[in-house]
Structure formats: C-alpha cells, structure tokens
C-alpha atoms as a PDB file:
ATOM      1  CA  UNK A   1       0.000   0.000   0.000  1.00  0.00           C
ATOM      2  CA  UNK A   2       1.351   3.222  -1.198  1.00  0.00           C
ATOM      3  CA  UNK A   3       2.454   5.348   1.797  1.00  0.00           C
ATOM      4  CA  UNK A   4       0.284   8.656   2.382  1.00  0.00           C
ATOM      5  CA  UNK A   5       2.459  11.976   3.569  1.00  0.00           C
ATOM      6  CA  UNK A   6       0.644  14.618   5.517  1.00  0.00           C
ATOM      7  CA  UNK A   7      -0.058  18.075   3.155  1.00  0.00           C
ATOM      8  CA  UNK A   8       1.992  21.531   4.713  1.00  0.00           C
ATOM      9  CA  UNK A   9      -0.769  24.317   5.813  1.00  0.00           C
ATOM     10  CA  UNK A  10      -0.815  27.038   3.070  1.00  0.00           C
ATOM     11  CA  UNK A  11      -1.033  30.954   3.005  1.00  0.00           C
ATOM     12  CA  UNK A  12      -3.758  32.901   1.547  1.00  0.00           C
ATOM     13  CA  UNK A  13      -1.425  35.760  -0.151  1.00  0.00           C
ATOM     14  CA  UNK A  14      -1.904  39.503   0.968  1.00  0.00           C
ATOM     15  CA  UNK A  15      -1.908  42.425  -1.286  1.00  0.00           C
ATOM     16  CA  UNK A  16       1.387  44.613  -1.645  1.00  0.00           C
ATOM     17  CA  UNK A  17       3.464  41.032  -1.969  1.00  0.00           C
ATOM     18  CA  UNK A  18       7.669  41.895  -1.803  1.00  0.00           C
ATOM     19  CA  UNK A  19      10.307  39.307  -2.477  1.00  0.00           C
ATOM     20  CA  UNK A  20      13.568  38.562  -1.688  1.00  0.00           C
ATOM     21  CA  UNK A  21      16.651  40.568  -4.008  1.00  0.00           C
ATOM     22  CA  UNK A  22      19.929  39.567  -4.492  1.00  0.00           C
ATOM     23  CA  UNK A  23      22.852  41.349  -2.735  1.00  0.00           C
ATOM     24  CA  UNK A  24      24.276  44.390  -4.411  1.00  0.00           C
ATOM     25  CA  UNK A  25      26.605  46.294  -3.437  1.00  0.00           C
ATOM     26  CA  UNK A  26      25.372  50.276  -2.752  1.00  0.00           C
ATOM     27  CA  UNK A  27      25.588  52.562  -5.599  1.00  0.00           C
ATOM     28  CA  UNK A  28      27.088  55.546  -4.495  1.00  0.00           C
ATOM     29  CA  UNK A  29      29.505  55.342  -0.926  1.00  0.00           C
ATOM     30  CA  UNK A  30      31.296  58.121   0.725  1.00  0.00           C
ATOM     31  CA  UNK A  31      35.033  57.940   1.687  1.00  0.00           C
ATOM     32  CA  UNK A  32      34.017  58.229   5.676  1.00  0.00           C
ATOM     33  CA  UNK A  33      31.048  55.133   5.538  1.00  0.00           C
ATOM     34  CA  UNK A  34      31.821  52.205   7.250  1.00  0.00           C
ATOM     35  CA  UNK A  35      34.443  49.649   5.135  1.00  0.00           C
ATOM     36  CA  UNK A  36      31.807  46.770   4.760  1.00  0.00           C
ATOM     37  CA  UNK A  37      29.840  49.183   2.341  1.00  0.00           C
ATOM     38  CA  UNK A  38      32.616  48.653  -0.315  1.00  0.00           C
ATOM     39  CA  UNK A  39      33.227  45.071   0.463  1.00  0.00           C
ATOM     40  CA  UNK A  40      32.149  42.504  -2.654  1.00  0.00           C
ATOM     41  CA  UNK A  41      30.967  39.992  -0.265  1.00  0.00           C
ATOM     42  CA  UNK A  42      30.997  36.409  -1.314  1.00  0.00           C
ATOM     43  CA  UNK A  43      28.270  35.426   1.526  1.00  0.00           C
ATOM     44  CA  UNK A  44      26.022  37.350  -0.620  1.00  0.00           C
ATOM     45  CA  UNK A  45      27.392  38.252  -4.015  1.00  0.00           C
ATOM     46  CA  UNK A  46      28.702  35.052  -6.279  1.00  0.00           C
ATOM     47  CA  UNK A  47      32.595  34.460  -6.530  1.00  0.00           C
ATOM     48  CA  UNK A  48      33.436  34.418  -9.781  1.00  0.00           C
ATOM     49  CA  UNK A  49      35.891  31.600 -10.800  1.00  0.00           C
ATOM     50  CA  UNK A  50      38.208  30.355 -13.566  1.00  0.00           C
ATOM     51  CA  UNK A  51      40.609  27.492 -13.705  1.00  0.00           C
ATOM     52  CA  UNK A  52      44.233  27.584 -14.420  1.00  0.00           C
ATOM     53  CA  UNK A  53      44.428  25.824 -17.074  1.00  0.00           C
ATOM     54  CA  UNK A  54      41.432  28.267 -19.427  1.00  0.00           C
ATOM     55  CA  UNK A  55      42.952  30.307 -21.991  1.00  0.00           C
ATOM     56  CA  UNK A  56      43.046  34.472 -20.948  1.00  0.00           C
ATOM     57  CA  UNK A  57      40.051  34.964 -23.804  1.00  0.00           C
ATOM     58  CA  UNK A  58      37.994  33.024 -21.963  1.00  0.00           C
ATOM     59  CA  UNK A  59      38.665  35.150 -18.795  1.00  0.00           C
ATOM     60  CA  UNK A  60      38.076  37.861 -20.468  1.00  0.00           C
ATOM     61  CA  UNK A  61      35.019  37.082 -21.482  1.00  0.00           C
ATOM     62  CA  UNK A  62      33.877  36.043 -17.943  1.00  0.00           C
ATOM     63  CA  UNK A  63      36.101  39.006 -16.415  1.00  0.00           C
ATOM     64  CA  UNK A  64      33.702  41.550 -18.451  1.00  0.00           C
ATOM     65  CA  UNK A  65      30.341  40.538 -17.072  1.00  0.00           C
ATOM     66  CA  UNK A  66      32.002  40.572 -13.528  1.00  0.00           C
ATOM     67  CA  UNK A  67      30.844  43.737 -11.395  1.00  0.00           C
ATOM     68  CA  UNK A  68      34.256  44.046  -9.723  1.00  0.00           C
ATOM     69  CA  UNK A  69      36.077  42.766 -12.944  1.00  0.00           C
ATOM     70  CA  UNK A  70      38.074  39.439 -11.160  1.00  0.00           C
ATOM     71  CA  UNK A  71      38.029  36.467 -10.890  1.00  0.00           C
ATOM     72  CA  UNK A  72      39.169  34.037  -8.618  1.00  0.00           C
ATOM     73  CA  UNK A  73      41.751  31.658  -9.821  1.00  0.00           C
ATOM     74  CA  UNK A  74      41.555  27.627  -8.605  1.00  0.00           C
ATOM     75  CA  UNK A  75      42.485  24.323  -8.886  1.00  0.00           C
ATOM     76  CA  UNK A  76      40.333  21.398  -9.679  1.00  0.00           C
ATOM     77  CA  UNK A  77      40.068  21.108  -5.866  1.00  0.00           C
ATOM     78  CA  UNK A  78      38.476  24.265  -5.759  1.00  0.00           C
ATOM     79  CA  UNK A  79      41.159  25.567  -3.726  1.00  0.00           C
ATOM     80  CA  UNK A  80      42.285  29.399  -4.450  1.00  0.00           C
ATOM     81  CA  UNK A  81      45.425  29.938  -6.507  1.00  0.00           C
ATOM     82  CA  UNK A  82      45.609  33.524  -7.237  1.00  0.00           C
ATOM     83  CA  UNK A  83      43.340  36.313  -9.103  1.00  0.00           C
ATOM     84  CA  UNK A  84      43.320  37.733 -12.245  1.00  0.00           C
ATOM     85  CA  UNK A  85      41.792  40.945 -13.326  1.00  0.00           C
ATOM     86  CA  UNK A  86      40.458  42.888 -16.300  1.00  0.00           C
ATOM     87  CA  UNK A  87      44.029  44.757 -15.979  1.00  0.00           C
ATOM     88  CA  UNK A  88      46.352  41.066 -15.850  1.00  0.00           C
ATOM     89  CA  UNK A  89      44.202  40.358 -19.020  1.00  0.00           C
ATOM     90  CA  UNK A  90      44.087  43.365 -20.932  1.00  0.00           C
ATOM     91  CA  UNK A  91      48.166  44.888 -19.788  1.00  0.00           C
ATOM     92  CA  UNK A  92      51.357  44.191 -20.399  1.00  0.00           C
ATOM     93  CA  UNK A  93      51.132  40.662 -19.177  1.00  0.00           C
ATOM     94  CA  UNK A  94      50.041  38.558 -22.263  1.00  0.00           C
ATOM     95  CA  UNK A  95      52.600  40.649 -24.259  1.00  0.00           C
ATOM     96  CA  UNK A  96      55.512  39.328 -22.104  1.00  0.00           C
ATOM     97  CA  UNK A  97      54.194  36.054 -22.121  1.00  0.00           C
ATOM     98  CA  UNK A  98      54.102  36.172 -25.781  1.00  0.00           C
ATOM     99  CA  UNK A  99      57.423  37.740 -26.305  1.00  0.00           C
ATOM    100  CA  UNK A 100      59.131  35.299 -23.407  1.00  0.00           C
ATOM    101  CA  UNK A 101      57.550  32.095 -24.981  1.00  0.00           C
ATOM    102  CA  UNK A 102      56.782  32.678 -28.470  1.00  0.00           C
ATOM    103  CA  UNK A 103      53.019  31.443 -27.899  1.00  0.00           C
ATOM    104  CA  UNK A 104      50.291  32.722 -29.609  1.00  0.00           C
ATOM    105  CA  UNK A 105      47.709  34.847 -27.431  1.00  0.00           C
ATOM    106  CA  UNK A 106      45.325  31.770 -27.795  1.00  0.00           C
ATOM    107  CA  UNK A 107      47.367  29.630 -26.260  1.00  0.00           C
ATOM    108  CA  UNK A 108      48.310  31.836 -23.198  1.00  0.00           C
ATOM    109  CA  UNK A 109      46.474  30.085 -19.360  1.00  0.00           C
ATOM    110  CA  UNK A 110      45.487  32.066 -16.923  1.00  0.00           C
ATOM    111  CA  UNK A 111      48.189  30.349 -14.863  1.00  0.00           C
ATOM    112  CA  UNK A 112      50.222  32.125 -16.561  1.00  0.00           C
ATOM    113  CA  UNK A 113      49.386  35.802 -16.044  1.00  0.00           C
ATOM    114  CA  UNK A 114      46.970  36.125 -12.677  1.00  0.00           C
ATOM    115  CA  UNK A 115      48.282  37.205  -9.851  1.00  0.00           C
ATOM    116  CA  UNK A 116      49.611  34.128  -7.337  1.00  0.00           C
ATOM    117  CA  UNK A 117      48.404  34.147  -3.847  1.00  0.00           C
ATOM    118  CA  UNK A 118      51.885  35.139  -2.394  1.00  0.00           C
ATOM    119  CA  UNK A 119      51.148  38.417  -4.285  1.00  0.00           C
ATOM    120  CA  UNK A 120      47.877  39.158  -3.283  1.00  0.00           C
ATOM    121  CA  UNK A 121      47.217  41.098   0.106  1.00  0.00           C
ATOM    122  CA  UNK A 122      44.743  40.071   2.485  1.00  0.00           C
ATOM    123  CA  UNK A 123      42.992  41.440   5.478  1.00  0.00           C
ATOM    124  CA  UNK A 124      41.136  39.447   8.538  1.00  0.00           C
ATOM    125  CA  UNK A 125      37.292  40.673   7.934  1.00  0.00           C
ATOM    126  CA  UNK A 126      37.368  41.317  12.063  1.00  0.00           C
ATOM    127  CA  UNK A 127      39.534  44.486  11.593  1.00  0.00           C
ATOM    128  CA  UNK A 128      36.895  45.402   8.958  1.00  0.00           C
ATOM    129  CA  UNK A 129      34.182  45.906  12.030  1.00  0.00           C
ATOM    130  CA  UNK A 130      35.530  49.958  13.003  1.00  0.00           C
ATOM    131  CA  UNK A 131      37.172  50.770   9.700  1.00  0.00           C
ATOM    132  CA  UNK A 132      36.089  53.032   6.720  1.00  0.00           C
ATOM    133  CA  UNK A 133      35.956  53.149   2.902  1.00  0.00           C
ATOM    134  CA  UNK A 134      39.536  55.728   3.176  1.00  0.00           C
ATOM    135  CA  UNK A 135      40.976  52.978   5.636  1.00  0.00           C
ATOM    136  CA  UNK A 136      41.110  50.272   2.968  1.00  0.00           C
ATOM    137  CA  UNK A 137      41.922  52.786   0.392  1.00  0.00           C
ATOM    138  CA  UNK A 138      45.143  53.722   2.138  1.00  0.00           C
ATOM    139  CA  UNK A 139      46.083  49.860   2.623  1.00  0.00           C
ATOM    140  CA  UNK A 140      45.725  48.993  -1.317  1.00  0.00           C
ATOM    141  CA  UNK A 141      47.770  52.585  -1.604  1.00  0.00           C
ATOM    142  CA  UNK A 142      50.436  51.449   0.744  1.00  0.00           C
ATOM    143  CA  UNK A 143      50.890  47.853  -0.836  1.00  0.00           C
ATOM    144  CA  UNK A 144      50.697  49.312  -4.338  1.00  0.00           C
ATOM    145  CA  UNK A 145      47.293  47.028  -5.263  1.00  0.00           C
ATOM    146  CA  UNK A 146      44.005  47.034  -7.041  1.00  0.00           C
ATOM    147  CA  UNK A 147      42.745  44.628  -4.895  1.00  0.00           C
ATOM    148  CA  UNK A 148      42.595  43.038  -1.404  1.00  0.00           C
ATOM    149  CA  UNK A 149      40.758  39.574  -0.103  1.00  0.00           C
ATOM    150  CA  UNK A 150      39.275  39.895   2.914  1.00  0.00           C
ATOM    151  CA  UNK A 151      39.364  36.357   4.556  1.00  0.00           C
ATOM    152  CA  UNK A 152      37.513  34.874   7.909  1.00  0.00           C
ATOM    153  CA  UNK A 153      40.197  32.927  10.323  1.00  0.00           C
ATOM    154  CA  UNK A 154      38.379  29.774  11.694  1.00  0.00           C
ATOM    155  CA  UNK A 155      39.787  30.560  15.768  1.00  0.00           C
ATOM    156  CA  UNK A 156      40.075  26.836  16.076  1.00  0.00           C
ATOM    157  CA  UNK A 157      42.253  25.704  13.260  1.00  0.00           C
ATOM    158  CA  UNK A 158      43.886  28.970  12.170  1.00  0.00           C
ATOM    159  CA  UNK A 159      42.660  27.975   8.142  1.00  0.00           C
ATOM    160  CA  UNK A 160      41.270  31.353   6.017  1.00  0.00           C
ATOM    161  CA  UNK A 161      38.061  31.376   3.726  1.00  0.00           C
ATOM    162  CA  UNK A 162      38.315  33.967   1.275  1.00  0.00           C
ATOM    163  CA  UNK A 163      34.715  35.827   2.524  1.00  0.00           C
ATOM    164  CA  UNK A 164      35.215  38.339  -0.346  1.00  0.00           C
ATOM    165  CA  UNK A 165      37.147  41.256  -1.631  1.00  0.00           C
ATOM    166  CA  UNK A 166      37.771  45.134  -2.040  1.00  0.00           C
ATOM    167  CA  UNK A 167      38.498  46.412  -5.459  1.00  0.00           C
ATOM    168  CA  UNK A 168      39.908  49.681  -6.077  1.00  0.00           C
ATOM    169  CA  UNK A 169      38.076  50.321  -9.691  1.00  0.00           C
ATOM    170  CA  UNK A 170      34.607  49.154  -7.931  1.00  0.00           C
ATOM    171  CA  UNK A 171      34.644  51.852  -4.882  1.00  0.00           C
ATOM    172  CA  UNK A 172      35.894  54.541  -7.688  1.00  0.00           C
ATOM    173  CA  UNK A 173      32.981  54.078  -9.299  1.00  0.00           C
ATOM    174  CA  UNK A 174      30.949  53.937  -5.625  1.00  0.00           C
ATOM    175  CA  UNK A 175      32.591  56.969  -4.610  1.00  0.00           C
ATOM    176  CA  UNK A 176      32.238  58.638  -8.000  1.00  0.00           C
ATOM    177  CA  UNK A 177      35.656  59.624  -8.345  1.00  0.00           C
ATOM    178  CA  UNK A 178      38.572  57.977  -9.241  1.00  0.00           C
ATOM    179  CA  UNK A 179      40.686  56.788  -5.889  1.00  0.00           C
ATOM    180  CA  UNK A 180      43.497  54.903  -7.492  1.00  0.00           C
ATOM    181  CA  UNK A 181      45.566  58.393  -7.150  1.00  0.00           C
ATOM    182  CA  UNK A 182      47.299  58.958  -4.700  1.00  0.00           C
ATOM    183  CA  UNK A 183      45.793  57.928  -1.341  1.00  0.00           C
ATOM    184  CA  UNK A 184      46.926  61.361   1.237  1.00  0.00           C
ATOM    185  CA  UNK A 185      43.621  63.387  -1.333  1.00  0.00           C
ATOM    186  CA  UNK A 186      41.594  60.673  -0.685  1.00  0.00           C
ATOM    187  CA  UNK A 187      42.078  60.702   3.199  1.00  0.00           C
ATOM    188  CA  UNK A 188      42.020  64.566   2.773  1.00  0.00           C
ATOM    189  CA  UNK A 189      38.500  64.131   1.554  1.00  0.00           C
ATOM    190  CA  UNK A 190      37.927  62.224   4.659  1.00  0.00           C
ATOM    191  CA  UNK A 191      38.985  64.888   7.090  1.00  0.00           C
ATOM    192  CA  UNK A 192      36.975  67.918   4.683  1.00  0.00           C
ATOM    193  CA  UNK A 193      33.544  65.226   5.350  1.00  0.00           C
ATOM    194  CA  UNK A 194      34.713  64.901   9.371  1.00  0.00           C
ATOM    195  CA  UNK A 195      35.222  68.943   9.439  1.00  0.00           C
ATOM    196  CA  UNK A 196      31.836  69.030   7.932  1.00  0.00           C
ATOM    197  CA  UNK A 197      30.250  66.785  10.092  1.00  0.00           C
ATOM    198  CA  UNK A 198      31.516  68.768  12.989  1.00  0.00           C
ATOM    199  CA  UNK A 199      29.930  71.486  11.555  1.00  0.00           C
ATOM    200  CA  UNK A 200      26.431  70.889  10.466  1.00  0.00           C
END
C-alpha cells in the first residue's frame, strides 16, 4: 500500500506582496562610511571563478560581465590559486608572455598571467568591524594594489576562507571619483567630510 504523507498548511497571499533581491553592493559610498559598504561579499554576491588551465580569452570574457572585474583563480580542488583581473588580461602581461615564450595569445592560461596568492594582500574581515571606505583605500595605496581579499580565520584551526574582496576600480565608481591616485587626497576628503560633520 502506497504510503500517504501529511499536506503543509498554506497561506492565503496579501496584497502589496515583496520578495527577496539579491545582494548588491550600494551605488554611491562616501570615503568616511563604514568599510563593509565597499566590500564585494561572497556570503552574498557570487565568486566568480576560472581554472588555471582556461585560456586568458575566456577570462576575459567572464572578467567583463564581472561587477568588480576578477576572478578568482583555482584548482580542480576548488582551492584558491591567485586572481586575475580585467588589468592582468588586458596589460602588459600577455605581451611578455608572448614575447618570453613565443606562444600565440590563444594559447596563453590564466596560470600564466593572474596574480599568485603570495602576491595578493589580504585582510582578517574582524579588523573590517571599526574601519572606513579611506581605511582600505590607504592599505591597497600602501601595498601598491588594485585589490585586497578579505578572509575569515576559523579561531580553532587557524585555516582562512576567502569571505570576499575590495576592489579599487569598484569603490571609484561607488565613490564617484577615481581613488586609485594617490591615497593622502583621498584621506584629505575624509577629514573635509569629518570637518563638515563637525559642523552641520
């Protein structure tokens, strides 16, 4: 005899329905809001991955429907091997590769132009919790980079998840201005918006 399941109570729908959105990151962001405002979060927003092994043109291809224009770099384990941006793809990188190794540009892997972990800076997303937008702006500055993984450290075993990123080109285009200048104007702007605040 075929076995009978119980049926779940139902709703009767009420006017003015809403549904859930997707994530996105806040158009417009001022130098002074908190850091997490600029952060492409990963809990929330889709990481974005290629393999090692793809040819660049297929990167780029994924790299230009990317909001924050990276990708995540990994192994068939999934694990993270590096990055590699719209800039790795589209700079001086491919040339050298092509010059160095006589390949044609179709034949050029991703493994062999992102940026390797070793390279990349990262920062614990706890020291995110009091910072601001100029605080991360003067740490890419400072380390010369585009971008920065922000990473949550299990406190039992030490190990770090990437939890997302901070992209210098993405909060440009939050902040409306382009912050990939030199960092002492943007933290400049950040005092005139504290001297303001003081003020109003």
């Amino acid at each position: 005899m075929p076995k009978t399941h119980s049926q779940l109570p139902i709703l009767t729908l009420k006017a003015g329905l809403g549904y859930y959105h997707p994530y996105e990151l806040p158009e417009v962001i001022h130098i002074d809001d908190p850091a997490l405002n600029a952060l492409v979060d990963f809990k929330y927003i889709k990481a974005e991955i290629i393999g090692t092994e793809d040819p660049i043109d297929v990167a780029l291809i994924s790299v230009k429907k990317c909001p924050y224009h990276a990708l995540l770099v990994v192994n068939h384990e999934h694990r993270v091997l590096g990055l590699v941006s719209t800039e790795d793809l589209l700079g001086e990188k491919p040339l050298q590769v092509i010059q160095e190794r006589r390949l044609p540009r179709a034949d050029i892997s991703v493994g062999l132009i992102m940026t390797p972990q070793s390279s990349l800076i990262a920062i614990d997303i706890e020291e995110l919790r009091h910072a601001k937008v100029a605080n991360v702006i003067a740490t890419l500055h400072a380390y010369k980079q585009h971008f920065a993984l922000v990473v949550k450290v299990d406190e039992k075993t030490g190990t770090h998840v990437i939890r997302g990123l901070f992209s210098i080109t993405q909060m440009s285009k939050q902040l409306g201005r382009d912050v990939s200048g030199d960092v002492s104007e943007a933290l400049s702007i950040a005092e005139m918006h504290h001297d303001l605040h003081l003020h109003d």
